[in-house]
C-alpha atoms as a PDB file:
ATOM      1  CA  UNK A   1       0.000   0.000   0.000  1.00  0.00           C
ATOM      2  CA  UNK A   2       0.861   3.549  -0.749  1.00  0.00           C
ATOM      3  CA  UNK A   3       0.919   6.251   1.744  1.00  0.00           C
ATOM      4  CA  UNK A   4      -1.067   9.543   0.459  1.00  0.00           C
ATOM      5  CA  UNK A   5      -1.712  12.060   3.592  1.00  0.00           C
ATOM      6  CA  UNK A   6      -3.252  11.570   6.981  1.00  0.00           C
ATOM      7  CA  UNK A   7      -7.003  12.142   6.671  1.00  0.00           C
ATOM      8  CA  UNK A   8      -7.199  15.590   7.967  1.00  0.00           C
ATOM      9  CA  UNK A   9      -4.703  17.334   5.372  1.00  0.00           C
ATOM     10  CA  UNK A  10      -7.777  16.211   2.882  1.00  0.00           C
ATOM     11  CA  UNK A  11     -10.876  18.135   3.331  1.00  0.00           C
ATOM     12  CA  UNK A  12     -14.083  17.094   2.315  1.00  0.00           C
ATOM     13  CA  UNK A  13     -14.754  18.367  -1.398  1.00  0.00           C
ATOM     14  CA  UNK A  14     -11.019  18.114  -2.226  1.00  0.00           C
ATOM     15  CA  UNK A  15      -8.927  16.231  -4.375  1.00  0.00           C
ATOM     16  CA  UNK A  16      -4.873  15.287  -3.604  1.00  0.00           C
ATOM     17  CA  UNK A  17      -3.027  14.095  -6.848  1.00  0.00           C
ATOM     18  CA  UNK A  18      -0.770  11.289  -6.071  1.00  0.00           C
ATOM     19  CA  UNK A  19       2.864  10.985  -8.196  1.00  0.00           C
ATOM     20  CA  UNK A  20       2.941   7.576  -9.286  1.00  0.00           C
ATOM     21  CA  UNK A  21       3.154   6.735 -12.932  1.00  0.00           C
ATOM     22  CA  UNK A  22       0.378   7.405 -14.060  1.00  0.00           C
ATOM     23  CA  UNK A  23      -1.048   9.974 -11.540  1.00  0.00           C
ATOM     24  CA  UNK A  24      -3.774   8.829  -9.230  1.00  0.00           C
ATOM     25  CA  UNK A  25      -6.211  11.101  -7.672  1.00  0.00           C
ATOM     26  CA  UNK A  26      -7.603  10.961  -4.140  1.00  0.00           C
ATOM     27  CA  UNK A  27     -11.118  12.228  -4.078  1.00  0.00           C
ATOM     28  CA  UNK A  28     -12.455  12.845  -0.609  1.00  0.00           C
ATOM     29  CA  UNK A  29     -16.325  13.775  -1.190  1.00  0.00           C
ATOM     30  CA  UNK A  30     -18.851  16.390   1.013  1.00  0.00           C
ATOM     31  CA  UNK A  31     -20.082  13.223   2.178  1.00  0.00           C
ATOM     32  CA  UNK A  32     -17.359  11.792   3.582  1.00  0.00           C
ATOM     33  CA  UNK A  33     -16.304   8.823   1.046  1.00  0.00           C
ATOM     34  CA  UNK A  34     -13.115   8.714  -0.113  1.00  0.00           C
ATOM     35  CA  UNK A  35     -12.069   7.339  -3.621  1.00  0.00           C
ATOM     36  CA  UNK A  36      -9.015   6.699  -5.922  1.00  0.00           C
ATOM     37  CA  UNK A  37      -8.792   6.876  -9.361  1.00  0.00           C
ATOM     38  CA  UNK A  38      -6.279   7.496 -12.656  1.00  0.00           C
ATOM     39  CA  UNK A  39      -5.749  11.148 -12.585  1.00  0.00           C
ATOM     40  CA  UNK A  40      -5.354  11.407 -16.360  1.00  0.00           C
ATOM     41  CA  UNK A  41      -8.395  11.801 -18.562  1.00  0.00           C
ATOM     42  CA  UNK A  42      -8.997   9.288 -21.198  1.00  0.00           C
ATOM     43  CA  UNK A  43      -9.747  11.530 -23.788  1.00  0.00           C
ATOM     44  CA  UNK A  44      -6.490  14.036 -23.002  1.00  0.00           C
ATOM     45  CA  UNK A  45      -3.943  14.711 -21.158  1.00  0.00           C
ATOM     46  CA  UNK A  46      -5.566  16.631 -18.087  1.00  0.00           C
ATOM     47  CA  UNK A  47      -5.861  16.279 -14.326  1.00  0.00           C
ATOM     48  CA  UNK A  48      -8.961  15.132 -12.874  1.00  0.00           C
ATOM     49  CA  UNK A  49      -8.038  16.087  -9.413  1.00  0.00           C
ATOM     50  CA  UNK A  50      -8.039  19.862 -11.056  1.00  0.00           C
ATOM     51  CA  UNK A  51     -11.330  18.676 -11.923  1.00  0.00           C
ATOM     52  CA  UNK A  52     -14.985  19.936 -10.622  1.00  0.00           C
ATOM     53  CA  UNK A  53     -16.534  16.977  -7.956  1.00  0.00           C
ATOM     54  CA  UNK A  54     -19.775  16.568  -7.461  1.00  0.00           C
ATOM     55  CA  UNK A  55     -21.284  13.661  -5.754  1.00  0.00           C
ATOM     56  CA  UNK A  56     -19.945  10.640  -7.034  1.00  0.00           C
ATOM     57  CA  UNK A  57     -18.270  12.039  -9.800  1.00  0.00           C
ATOM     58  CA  UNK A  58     -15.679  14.283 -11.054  1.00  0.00           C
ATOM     59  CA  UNK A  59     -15.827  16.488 -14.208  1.00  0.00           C
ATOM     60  CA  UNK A  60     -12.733  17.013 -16.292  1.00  0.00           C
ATOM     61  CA  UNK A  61     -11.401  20.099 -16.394  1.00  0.00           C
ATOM     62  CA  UNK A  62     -10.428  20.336 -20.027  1.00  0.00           C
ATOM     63  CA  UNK A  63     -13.573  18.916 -21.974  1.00  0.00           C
ATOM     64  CA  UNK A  64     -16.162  18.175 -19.329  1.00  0.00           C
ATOM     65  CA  UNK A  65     -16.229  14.378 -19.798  1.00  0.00           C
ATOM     66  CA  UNK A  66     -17.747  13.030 -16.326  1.00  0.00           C
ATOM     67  CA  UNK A  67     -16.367   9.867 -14.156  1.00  0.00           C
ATOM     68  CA  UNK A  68     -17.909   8.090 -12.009  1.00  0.00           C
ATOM     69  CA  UNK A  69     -15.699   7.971  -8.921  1.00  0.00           C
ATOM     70  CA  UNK A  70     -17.142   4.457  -7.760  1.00  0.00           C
ATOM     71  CA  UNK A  71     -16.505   2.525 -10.792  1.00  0.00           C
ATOM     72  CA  UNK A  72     -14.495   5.012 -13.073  1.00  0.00           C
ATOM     73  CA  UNK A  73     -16.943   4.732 -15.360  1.00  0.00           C
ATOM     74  CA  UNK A  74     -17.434   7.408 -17.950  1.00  0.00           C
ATOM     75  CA  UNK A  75     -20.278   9.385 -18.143  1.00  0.00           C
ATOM     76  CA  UNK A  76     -20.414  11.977 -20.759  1.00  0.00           C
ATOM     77  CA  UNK A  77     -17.980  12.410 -23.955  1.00  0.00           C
ATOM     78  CA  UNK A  78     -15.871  13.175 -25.501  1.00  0.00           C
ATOM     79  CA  UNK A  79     -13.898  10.495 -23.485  1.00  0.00           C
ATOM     80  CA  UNK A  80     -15.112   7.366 -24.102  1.00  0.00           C
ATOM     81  CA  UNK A  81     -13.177   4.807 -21.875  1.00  0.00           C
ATOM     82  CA  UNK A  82     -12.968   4.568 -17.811  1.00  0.00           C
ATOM     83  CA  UNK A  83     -10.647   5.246 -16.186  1.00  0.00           C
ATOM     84  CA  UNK A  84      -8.807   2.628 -13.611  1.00  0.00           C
ATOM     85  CA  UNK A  85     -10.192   2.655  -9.431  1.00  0.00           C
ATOM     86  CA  UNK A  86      -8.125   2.040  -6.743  1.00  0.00           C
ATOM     87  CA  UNK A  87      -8.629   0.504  -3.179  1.00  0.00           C
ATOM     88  CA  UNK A  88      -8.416   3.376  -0.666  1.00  0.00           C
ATOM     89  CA  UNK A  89      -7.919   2.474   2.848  1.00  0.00           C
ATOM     90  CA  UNK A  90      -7.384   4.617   6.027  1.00  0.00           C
ATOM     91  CA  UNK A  91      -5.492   3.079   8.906  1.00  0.00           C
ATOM     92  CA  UNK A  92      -4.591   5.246  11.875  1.00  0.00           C
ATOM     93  CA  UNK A  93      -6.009   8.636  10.754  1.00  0.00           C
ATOM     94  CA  UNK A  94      -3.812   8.305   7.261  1.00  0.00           C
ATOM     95  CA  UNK A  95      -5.002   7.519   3.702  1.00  0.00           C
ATOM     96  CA  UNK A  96      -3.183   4.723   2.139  1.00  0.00           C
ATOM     97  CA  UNK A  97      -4.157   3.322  -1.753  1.00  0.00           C
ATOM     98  CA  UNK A  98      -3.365   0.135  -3.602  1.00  0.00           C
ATOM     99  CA  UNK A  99      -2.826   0.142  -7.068  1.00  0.00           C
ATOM    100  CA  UNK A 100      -4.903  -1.403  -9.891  1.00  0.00           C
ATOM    101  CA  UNK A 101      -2.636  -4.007 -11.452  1.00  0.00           C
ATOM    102  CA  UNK A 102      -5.303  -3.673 -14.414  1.00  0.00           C
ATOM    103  CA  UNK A 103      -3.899  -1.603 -17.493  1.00  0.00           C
ATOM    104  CA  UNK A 104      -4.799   2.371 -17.543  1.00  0.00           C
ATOM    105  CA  UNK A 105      -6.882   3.740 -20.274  1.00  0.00           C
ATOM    106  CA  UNK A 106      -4.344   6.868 -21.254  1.00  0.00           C
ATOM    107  CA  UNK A 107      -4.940   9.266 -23.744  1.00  0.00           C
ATOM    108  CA  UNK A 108      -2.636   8.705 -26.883  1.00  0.00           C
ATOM    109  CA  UNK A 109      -0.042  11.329 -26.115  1.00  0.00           C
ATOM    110  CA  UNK A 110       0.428  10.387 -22.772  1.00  0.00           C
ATOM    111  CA  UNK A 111       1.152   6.373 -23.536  1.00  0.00           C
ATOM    112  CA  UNK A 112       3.686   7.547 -26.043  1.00  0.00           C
ATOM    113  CA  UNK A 113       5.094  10.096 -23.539  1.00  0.00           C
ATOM    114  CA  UNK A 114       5.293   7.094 -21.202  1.00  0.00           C
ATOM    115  CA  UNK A 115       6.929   4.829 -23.265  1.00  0.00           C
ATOM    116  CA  UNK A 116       9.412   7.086 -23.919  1.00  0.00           C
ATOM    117  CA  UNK A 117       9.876   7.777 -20.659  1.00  0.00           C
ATOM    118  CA  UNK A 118      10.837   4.053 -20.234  1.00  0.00           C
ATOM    119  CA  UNK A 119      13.064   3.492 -23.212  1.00  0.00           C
ATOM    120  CA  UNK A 120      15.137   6.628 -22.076  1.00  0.00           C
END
C-alpha cells in the first residue's frame, strides 16, 4: 500500500493528486467517502483532481467528460473509456491506496510520452 496524507490534510470536497506513474487522484467527497482513481483523462492529457466533484463524480477540467468515482466509469464524452479505481484504505487517521494491477486507459499522447519515458 501507498501512503497519500493523513485524513485531515484532505478536506471534504477536495482532491490530492498522487505521483505515481500514471497519476492517481484521491477524491475525498462532502459526504465523507473517499475514492481513488487514474488522474489522467482518457480523452487528453488533463488532471482530474483539477477537476470539478460533485457527488460521485468528477468532471474534467479540459472537456467536461464526467467519471464516475465508484466505478471510473465514464459518463459523458468526448472520453469514451474509464478510467482505472483504486482501493483506498485509512489506517490510523492516514489515507493509504493500492494500485490497480489492471492496465490504464491513457490518452494517446500520454502512452507515447510514457513509453518514452521508459526506453530513455
Amino acid at each position: 500500500m501507498l501512503e497519500v496524507c493523513p485524513l485531515a490534510d484532505l478536506p471534504g470536497g477536495e482532491a490530492v493528486r498522487v505521483g505515481t506513474t500514471p497519476p492517481v487522484a484521491v477524491f475525498h467527497t462532502e459526504d465523507g467517502q473517499l475514492f481513488a482513481i487514474d488522474d489522467t483523462c482518457t480523452h487528453q492529457d488533463a488532471s482530474l483532481a483539477d477537476g470539478w466533484l460533485e457527488g460521485c463524480a468528477v468532471e474534467c477540467p479540459l472537456h467536461a467528460s464526467t467519471f464516475d468515482l465508484r466505478t471510473g466509469a465514464v459518463d459523458a464524452p468526448p472520453a469514451k473509456l474509464p478510467v482505472r479505481t483504486h482501493t483506498v484504505v485509512v489506517d490510523n487517521g492516514v489515507i493509504y491506496i493500492e494500485l490497480s494491477t489492471a492496465t490504464p486507459n491513457l490518452p494517446p499522447d500520454v502512452r507515447g510520452r510514457l513509453a518514452a519515458e521508459r526506453h530513455s
